[in-house]
C-alpha atoms as a PDB file:
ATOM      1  CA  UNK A   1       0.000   0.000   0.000  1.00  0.00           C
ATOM      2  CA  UNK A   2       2.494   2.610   0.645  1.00  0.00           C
ATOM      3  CA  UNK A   3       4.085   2.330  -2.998  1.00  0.00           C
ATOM      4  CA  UNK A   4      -0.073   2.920  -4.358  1.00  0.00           C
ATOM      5  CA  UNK A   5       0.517   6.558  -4.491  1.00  0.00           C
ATOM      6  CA  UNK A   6       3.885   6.978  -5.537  1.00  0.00           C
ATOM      7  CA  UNK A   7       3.128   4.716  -8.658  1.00  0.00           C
ATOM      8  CA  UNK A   8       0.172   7.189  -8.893  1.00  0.00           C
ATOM      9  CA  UNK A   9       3.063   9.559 -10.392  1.00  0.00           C
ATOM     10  CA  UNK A  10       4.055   7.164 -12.879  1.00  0.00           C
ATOM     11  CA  UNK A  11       0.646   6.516 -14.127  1.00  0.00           C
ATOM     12  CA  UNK A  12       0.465  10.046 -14.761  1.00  0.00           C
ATOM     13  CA  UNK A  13       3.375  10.563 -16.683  1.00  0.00           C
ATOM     14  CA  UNK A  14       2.305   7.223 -18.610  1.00  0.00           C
ATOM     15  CA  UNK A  15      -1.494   8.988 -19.168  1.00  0.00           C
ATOM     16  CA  UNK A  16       0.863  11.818 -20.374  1.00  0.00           C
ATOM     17  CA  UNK A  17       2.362   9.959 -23.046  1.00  0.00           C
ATOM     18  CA  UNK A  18      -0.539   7.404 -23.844  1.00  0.00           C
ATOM     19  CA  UNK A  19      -2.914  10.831 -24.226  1.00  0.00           C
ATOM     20  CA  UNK A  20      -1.757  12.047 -27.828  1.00  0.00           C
ATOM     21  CA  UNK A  21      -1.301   8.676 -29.024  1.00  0.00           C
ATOM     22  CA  UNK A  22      -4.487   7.675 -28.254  1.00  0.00           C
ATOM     23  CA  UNK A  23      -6.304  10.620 -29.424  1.00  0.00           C
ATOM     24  CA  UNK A  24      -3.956  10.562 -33.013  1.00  0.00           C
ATOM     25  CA  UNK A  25      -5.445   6.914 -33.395  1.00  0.00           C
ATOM     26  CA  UNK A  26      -8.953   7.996 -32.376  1.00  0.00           C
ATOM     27  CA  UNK A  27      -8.758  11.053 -34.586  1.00  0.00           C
ATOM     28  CA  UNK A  28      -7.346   8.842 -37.549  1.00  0.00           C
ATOM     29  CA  UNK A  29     -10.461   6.598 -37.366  1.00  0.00           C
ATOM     30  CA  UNK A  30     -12.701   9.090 -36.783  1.00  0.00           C
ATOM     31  CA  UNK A  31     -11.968  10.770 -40.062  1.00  0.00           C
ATOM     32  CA  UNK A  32     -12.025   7.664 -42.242  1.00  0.00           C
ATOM     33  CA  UNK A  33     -12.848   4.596 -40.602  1.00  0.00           C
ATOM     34  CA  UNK A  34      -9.571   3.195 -40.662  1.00  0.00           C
ATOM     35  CA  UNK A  35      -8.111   1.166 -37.729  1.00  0.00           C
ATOM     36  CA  UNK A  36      -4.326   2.389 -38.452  1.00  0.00           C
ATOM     37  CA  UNK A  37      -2.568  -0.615 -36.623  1.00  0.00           C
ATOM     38  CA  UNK A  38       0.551   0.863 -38.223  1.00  0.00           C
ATOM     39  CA  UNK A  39       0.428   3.640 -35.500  1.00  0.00           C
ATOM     40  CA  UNK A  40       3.068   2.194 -32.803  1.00  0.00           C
ATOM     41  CA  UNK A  41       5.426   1.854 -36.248  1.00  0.00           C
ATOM     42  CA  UNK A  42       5.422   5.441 -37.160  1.00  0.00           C
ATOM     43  CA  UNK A  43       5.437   6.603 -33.557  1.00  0.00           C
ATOM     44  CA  UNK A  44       8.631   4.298 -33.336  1.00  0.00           C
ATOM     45  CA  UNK A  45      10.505   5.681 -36.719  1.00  0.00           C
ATOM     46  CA  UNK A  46       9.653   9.315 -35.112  1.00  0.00           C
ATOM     47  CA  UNK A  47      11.173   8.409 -32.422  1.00  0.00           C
ATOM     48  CA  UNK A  48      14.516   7.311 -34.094  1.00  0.00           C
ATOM     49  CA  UNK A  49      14.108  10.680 -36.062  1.00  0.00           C
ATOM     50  CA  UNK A  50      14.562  12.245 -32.840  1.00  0.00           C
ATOM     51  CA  UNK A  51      17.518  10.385 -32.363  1.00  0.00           C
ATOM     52  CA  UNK A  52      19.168  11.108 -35.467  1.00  0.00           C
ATOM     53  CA  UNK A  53      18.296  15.044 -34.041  1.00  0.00           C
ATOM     54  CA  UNK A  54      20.052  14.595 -31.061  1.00  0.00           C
ATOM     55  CA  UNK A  55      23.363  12.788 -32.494  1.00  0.00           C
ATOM     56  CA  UNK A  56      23.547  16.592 -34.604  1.00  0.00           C
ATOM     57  CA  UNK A  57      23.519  17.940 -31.706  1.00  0.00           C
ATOM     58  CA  UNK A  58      19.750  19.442 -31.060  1.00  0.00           C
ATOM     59  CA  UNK A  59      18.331  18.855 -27.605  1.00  0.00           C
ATOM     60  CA  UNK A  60      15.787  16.736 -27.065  1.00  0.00           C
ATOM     61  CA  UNK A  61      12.856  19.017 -27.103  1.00  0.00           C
ATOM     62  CA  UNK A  62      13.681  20.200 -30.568  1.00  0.00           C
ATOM     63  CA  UNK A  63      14.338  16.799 -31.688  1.00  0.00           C
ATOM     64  CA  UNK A  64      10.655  16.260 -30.386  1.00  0.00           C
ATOM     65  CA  UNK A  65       9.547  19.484 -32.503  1.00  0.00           C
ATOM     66  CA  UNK A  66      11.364  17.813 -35.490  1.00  0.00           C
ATOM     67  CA  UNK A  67       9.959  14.460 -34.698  1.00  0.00           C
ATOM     68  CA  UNK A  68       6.433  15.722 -34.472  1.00  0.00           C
ATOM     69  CA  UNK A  69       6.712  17.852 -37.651  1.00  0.00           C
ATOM     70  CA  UNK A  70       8.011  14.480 -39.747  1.00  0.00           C
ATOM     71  CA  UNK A  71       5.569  12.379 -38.002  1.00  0.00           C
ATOM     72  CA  UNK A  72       2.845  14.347 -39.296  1.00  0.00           C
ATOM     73  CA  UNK A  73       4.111  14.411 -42.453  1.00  0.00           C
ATOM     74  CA  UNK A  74       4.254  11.122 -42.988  1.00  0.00           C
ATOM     75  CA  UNK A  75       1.003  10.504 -41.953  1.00  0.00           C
ATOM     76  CA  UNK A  76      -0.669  12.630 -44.257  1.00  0.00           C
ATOM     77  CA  UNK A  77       1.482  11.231 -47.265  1.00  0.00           C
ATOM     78  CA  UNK A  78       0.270   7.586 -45.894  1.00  0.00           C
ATOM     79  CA  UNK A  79      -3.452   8.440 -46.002  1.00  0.00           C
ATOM     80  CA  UNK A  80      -3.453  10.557 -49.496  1.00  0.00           C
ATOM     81  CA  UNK A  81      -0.874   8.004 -51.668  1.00  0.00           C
ATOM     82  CA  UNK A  82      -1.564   4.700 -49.492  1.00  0.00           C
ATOM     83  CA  UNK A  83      -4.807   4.411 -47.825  1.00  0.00           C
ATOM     84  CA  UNK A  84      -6.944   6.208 -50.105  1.00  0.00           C
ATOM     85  CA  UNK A  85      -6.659   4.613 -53.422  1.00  0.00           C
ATOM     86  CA  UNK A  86      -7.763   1.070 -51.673  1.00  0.00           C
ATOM     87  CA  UNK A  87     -10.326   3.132 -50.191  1.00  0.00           C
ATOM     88  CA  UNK A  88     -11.631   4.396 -53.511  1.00  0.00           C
ATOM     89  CA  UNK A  89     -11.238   0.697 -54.795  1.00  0.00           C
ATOM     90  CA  UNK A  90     -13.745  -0.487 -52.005  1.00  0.00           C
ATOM     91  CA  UNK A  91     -11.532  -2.340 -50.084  1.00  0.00           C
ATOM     92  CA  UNK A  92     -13.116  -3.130 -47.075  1.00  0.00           C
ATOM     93  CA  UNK A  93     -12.670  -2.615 -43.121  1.00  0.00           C
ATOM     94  CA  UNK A  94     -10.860  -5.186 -42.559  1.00  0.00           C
ATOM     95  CA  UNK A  95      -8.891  -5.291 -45.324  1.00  0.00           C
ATOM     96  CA  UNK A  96      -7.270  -2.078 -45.056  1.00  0.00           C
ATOM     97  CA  UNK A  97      -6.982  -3.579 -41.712  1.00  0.00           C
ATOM     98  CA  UNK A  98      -4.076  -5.827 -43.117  1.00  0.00           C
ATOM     99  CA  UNK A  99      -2.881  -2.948 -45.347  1.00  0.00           C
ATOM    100  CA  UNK A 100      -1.930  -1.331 -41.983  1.00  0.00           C
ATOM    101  CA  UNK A 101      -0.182  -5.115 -40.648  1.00  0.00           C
ATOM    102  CA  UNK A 102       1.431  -5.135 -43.352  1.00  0.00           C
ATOM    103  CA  UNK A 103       2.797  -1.575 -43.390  1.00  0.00           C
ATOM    104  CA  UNK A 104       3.641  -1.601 -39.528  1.00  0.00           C
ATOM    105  CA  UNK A 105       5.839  -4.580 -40.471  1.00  0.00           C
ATOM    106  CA  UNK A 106       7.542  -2.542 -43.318  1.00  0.00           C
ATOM    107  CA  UNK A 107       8.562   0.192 -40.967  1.00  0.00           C
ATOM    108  CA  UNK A 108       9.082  -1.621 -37.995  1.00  0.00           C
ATOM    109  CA  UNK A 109      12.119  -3.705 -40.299  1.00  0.00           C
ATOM    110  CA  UNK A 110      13.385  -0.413 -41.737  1.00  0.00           C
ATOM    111  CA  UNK A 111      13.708   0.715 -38.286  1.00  0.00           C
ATOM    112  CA  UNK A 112      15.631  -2.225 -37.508  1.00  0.00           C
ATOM    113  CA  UNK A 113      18.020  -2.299 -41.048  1.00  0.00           C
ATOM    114  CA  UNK A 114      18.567   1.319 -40.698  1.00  0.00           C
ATOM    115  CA  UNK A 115      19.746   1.776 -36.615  1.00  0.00           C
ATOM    116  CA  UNK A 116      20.112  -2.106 -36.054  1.00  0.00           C
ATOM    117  CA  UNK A 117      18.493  -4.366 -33.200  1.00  0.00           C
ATOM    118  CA  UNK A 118      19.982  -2.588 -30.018  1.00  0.00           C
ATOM    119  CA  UNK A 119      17.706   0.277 -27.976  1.00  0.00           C
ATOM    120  CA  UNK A 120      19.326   3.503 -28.314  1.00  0.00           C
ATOM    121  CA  UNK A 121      18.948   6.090 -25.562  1.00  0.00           C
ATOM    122  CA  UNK A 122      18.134  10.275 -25.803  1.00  0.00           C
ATOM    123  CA  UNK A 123      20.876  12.362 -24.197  1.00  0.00           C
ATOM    124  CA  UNK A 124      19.092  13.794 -21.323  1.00  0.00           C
ATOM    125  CA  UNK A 125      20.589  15.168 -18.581  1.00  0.00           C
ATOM    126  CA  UNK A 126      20.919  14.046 -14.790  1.00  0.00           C
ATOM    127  CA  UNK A 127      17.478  13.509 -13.344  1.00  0.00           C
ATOM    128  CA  UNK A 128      16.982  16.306 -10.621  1.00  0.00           C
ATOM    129  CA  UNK A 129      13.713  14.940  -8.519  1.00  0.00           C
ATOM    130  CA  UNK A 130      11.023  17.124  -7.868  1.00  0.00           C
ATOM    131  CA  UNK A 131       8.641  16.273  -5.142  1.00  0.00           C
ATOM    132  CA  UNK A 132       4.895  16.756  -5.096  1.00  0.00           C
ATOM    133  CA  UNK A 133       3.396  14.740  -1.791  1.00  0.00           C
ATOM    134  CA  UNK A 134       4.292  11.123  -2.025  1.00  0.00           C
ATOM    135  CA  UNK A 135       5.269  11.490  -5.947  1.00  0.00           C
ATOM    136  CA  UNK A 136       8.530  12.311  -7.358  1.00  0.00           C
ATOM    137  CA  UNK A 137       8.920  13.250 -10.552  1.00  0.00           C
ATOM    138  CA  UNK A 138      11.958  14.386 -13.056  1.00  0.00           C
ATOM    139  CA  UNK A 139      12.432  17.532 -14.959  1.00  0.00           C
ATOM    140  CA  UNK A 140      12.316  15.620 -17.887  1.00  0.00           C
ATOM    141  CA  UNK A 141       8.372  13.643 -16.698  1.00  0.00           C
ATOM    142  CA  UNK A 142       7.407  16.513 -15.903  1.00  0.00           C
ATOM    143  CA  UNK A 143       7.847  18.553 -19.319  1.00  0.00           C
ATOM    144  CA  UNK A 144       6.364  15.104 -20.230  1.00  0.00           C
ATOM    145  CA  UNK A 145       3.810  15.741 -18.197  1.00  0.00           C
ATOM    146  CA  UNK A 146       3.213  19.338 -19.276  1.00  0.00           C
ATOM    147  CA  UNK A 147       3.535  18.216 -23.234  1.00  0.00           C
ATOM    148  CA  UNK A 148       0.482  15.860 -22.523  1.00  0.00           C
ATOM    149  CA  UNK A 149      -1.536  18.870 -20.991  1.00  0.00           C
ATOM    150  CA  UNK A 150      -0.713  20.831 -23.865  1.00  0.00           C
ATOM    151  CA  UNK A 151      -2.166  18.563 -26.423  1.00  0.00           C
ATOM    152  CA  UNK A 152      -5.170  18.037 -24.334  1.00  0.00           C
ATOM    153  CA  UNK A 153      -5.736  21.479 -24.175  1.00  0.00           C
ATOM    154  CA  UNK A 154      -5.032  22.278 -27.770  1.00  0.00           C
ATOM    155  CA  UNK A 155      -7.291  19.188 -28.850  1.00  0.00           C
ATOM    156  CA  UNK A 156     -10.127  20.663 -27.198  1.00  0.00           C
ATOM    157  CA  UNK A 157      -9.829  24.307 -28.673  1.00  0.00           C
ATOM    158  CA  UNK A 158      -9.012  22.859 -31.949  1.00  0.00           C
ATOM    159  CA  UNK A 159     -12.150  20.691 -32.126  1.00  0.00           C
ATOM    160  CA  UNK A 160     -13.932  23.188 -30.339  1.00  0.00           C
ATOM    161  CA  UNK A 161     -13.125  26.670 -31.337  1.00  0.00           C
ATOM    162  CA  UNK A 162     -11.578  26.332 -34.895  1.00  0.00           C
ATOM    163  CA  UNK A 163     -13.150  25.877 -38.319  1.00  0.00           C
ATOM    164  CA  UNK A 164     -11.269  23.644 -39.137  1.00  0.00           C
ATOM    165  CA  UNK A 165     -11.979  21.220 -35.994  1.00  0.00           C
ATOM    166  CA  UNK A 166     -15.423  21.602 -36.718  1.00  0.00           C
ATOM    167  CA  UNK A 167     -14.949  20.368 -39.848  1.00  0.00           C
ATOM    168  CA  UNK A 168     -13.208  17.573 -38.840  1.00  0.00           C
ATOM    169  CA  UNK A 169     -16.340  16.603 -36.657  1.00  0.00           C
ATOM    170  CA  UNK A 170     -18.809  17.226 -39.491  1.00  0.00           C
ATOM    171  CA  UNK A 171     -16.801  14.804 -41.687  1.00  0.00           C
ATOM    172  CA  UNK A 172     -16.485  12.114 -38.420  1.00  0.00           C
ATOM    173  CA  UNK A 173     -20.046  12.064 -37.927  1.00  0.00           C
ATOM    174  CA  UNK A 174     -21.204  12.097 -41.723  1.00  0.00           C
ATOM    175  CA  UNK A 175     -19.008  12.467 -44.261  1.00  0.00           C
ATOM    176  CA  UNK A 176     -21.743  12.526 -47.044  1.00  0.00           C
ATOM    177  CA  UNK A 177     -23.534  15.092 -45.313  1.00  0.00           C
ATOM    178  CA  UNK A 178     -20.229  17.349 -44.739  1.00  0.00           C
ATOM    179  CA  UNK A 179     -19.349  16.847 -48.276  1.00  0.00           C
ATOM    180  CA  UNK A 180     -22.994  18.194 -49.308  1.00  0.00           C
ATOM    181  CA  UNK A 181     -22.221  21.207 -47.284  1.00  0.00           C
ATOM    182  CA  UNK A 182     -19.308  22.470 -48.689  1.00  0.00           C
ATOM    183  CA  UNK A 183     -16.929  20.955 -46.925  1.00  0.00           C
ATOM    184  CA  UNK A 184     -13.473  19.787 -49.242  1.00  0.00           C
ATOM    185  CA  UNK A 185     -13.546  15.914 -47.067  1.00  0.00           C
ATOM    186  CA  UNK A 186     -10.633  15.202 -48.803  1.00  0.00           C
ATOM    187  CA  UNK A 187      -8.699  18.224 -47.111  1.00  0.00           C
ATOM    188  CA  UNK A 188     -10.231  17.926 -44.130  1.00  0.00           C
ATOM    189  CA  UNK A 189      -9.413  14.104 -44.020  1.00  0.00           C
ATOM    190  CA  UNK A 190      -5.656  15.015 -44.796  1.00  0.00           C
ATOM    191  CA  UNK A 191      -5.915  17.850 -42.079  1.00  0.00           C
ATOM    192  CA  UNK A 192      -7.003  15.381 -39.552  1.00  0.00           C
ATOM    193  CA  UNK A 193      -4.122  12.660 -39.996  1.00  0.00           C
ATOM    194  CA  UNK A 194      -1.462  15.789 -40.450  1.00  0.00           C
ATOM    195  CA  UNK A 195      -2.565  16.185 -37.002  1.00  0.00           C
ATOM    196  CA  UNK A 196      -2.727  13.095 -35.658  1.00  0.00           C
ATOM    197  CA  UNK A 197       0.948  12.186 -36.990  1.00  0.00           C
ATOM    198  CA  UNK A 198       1.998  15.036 -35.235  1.00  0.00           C
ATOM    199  CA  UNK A 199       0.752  13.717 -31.868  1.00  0.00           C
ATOM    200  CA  UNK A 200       1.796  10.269 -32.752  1.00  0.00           C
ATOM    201  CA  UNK A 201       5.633  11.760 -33.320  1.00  0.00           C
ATOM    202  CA  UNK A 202       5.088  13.752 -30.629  1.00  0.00           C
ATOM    203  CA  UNK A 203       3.970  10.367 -28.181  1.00  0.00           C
ATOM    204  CA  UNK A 204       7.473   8.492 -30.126  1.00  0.00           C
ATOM    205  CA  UNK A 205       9.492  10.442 -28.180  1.00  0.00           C
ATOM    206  CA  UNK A 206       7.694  11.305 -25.189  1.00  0.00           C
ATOM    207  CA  UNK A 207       7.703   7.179 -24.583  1.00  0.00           C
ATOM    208  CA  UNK A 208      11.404   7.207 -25.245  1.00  0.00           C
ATOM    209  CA  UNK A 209      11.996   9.474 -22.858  1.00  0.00           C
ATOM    210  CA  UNK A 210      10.041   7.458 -20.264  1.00  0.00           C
ATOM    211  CA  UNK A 211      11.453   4.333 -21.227  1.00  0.00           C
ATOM    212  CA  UNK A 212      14.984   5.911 -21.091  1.00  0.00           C
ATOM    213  CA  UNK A 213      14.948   3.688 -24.463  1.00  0.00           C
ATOM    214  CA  UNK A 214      14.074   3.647 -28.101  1.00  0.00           C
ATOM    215  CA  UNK A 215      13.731   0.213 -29.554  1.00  0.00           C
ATOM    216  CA  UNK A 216      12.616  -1.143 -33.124  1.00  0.00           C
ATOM    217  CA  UNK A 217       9.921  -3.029 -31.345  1.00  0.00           C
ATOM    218  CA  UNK A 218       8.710  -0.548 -28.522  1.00  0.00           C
ATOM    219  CA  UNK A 219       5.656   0.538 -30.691  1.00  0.00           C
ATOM    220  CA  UNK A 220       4.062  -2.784 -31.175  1.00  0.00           C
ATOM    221  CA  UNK A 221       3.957  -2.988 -27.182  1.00  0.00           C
ATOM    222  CA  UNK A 222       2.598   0.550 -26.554  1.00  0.00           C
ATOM    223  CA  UNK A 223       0.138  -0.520 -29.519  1.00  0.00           C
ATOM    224  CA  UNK A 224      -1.862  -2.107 -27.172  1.00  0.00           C
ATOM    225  CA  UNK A 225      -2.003   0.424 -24.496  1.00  0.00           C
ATOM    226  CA  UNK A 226      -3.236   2.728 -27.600  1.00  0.00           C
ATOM    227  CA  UNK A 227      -6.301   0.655 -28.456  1.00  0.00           C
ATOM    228  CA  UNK A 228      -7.265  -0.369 -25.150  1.00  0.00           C
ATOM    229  CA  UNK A 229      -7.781   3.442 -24.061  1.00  0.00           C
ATOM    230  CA  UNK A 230      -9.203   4.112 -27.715  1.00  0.00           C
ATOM    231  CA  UNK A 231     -11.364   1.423 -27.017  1.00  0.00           C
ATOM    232  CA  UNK A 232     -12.177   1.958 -23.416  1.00  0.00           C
ATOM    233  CA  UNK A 233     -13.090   5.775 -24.069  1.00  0.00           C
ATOM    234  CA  UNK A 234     -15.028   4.551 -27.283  1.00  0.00           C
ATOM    235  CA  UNK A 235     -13.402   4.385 -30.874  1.00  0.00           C
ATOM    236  CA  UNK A 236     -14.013   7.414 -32.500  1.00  0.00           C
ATOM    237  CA  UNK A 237     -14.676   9.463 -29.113  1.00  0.00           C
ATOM    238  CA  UNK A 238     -11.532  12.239 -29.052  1.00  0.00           C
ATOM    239  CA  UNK A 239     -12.852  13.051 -25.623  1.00  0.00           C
ATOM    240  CA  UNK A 240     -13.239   9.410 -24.265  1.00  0.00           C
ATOM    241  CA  UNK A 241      -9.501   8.724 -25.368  1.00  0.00           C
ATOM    242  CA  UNK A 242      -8.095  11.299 -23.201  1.00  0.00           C
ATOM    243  CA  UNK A 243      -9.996   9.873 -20.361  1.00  0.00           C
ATOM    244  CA  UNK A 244      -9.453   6.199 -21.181  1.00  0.00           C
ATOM    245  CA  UNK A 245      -5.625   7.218 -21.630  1.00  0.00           C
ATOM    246  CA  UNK A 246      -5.729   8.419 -18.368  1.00  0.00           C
ATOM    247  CA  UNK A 247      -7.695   5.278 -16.824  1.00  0.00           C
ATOM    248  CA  UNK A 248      -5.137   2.804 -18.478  1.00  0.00           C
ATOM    249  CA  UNK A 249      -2.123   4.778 -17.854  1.00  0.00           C
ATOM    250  CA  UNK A 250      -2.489   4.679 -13.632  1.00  0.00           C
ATOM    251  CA  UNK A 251      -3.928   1.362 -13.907  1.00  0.00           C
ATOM    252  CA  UNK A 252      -0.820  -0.019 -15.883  1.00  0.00           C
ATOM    253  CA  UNK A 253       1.720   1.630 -12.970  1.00  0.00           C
ATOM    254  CA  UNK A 254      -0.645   0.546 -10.118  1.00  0.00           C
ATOM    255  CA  UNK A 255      -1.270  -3.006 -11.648  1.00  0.00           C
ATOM    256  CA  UNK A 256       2.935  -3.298 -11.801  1.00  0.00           C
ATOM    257  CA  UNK A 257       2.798  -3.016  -7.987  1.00  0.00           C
ATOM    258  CA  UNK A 258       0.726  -5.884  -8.058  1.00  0.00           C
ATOM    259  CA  UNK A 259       1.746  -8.061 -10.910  1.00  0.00           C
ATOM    260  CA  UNK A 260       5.241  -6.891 -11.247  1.00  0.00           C
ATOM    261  CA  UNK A 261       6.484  -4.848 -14.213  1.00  0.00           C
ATOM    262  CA  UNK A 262       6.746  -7.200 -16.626  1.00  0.00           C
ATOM    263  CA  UNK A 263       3.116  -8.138 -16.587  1.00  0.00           C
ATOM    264  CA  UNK A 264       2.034  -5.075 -16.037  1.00  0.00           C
ATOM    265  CA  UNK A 265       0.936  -5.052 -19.652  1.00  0.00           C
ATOM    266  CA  UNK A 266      -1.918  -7.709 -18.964  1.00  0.00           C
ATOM    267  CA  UNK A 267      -3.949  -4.995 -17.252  1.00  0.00           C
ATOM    268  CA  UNK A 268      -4.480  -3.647 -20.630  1.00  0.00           C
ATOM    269  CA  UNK A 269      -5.908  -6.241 -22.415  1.00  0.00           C
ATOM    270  CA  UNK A 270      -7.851  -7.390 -19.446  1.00  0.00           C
ATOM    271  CA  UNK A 271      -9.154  -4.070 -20.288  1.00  0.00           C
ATOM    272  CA  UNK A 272     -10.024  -4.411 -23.507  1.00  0.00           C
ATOM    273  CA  UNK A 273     -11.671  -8.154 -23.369  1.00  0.00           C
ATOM    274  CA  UNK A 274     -13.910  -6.595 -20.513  1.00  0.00           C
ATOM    275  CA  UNK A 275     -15.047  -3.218 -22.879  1.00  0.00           C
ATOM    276  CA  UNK A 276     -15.185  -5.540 -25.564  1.00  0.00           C
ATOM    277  CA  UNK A 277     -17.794  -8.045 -23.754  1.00  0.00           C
ATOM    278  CA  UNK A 278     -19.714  -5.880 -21.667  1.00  0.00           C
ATOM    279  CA  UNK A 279     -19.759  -2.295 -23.796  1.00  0.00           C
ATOM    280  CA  UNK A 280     -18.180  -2.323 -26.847  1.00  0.00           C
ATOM    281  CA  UNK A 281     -18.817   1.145 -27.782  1.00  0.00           C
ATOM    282  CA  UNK A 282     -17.087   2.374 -24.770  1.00  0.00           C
ATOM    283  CA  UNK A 283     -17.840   4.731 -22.267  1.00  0.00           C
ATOM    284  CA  UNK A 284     -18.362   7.096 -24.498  1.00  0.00           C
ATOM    285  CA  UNK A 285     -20.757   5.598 -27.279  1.00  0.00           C
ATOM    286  CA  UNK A 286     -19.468   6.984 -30.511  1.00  0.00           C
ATOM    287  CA  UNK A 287     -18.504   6.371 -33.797  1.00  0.00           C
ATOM    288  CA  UNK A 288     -17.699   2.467 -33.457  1.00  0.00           C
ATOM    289  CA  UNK A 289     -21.455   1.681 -33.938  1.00  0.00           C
ATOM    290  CA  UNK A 290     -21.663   3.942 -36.776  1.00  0.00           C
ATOM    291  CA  UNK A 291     -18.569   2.379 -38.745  1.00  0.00           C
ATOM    292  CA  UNK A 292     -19.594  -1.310 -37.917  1.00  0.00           C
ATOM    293  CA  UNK A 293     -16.834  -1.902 -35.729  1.00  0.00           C
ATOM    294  CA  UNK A 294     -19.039  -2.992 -32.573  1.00  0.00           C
END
């Protein structure tokens, strides 16, 4: 009991990290239906890109920046020259279900050919501890920390507050409908996985920095983590990611007390079986129902 609420730290700076990835996968399907299993790959490679920053000599929160910017990039370029010509050749949910399989396998062995098997690690420097209660953080989990508040925040005015987040909703809900009001869906749909690359870069490299570590394989783990808080919050719900990020996050530290670290992990898909049996949709009811995915 007395390590509950110093692992209550950890879980935050995991919610931290799990929060943009989450809501770049739920904002990805949202926008186009597509369940981008491919996601833990391209956080990985932006990770590595950060890397690469760092060996130049950039610190690691512009390497982040310049992570971010070629994560979003890249997801864009995926949706517009990849995803949606099978789209417009009717390939169906579950095949472009495989398209993604088969394109997370691409990247995750290009990953591996280009900076080899071994984890590398960011240059930080020496972890000063702050304390808040029974929690201790770093300087470095704690700009973590502040990074995943930011893109919470900025989610919500985007979606909220901008023309262009409004957009993005009329397209999620209906994208007939959208299109019928003079909304470009095609733009909009690019506009949405520009963003949501950026947050997955952005997550790359914030889970590096947590892990102390940046392995070829470290996105197929977090992959998991991803779905079950996509899923738990309700695929397609922005707003039920960020809070089933932040469920799954404490309950992966807290269940490592427990379990131990190594099976921490199993928390999450206990998770996801139980949403999956006893409310698909997810707390938050949303666009899984209206896609066909529940």
């Amino acid at each position: 009991m007395n390590l509950v609420l110093p692992s209550l730290g950890f879980g935050i700076i995991t919610a931290s990290t799990l929060l943009p990835a989450a809501v770049g996968f739920t904002l990805q399907f949202s926008a186009t239906g597509v369940l981008n299993i491919a996601f833990g790959a391209q956080m990985t490679f932006a990770a590595f890109i950060a890397y690469v920053c760092t060996q130049a000599g950039l610190s690691i929160w512009l390497a982040l920046a310049a992570a971010a910017v070629c994560g979003a990039l890249a997801s864009a370029l995926l949706n517009r020259f990849l995803l949606t010509p099978f789209a417009r050749r009717g390939t169906t949910f579950f095949g472009m279900v495989v398209v993604t399989i088969a394109l997370a396998l691409l990247v995750e062995y290009a990953v591996e050919l280009i900076w080899g098997p071994l984890p590398v690690s960011y240059p930080l420097t020496a972890p000063g501890l702050v304390h808040v209660g029974p929690m201790s953080f770093t300087h470095s989990q704690l700009v973590v920390l502040a990074i995943g508040v930011v893109f919470a925040i900025g989610t919500h005015a985007l979606l909220r507050y901008t023309r262009a987040g409004k957009a993005i909703r009329a397209v999620a809900d209906n994208r007939d409908l959208a299109r019928s009001s003079g909304i470009s869906a095609q733009r909009i749909t690019d506009l949405a996985w520009l963003v949501s690359g950026l947050m997955g870069g952005a997550a790359g490299v914030m889970l590096g920095i947590s892990l102390s570590s940046v392995s070829y394989t470290m996105g197929d783990t977090f992959l998991l983590e991803i779905v079950a808080a996509a899923v738990l919050g309700g695929v397609g719900q922005v707003y039920g990611a960020m809070l089933g990020a932040l469920v799954i996050g404490v309950l992966l530290q807290e269940s490592a007390i427990v379990l131990g670290g190594a099976y921490a992990p199993i928390s999450a898909f206990a998770v996801l079986i139980l949403v999956l049996l006893i409310r698909p949709t997810g707390i938050l009811a949303g666009a899984a129902k209206a896609k066909g995915v529940s």
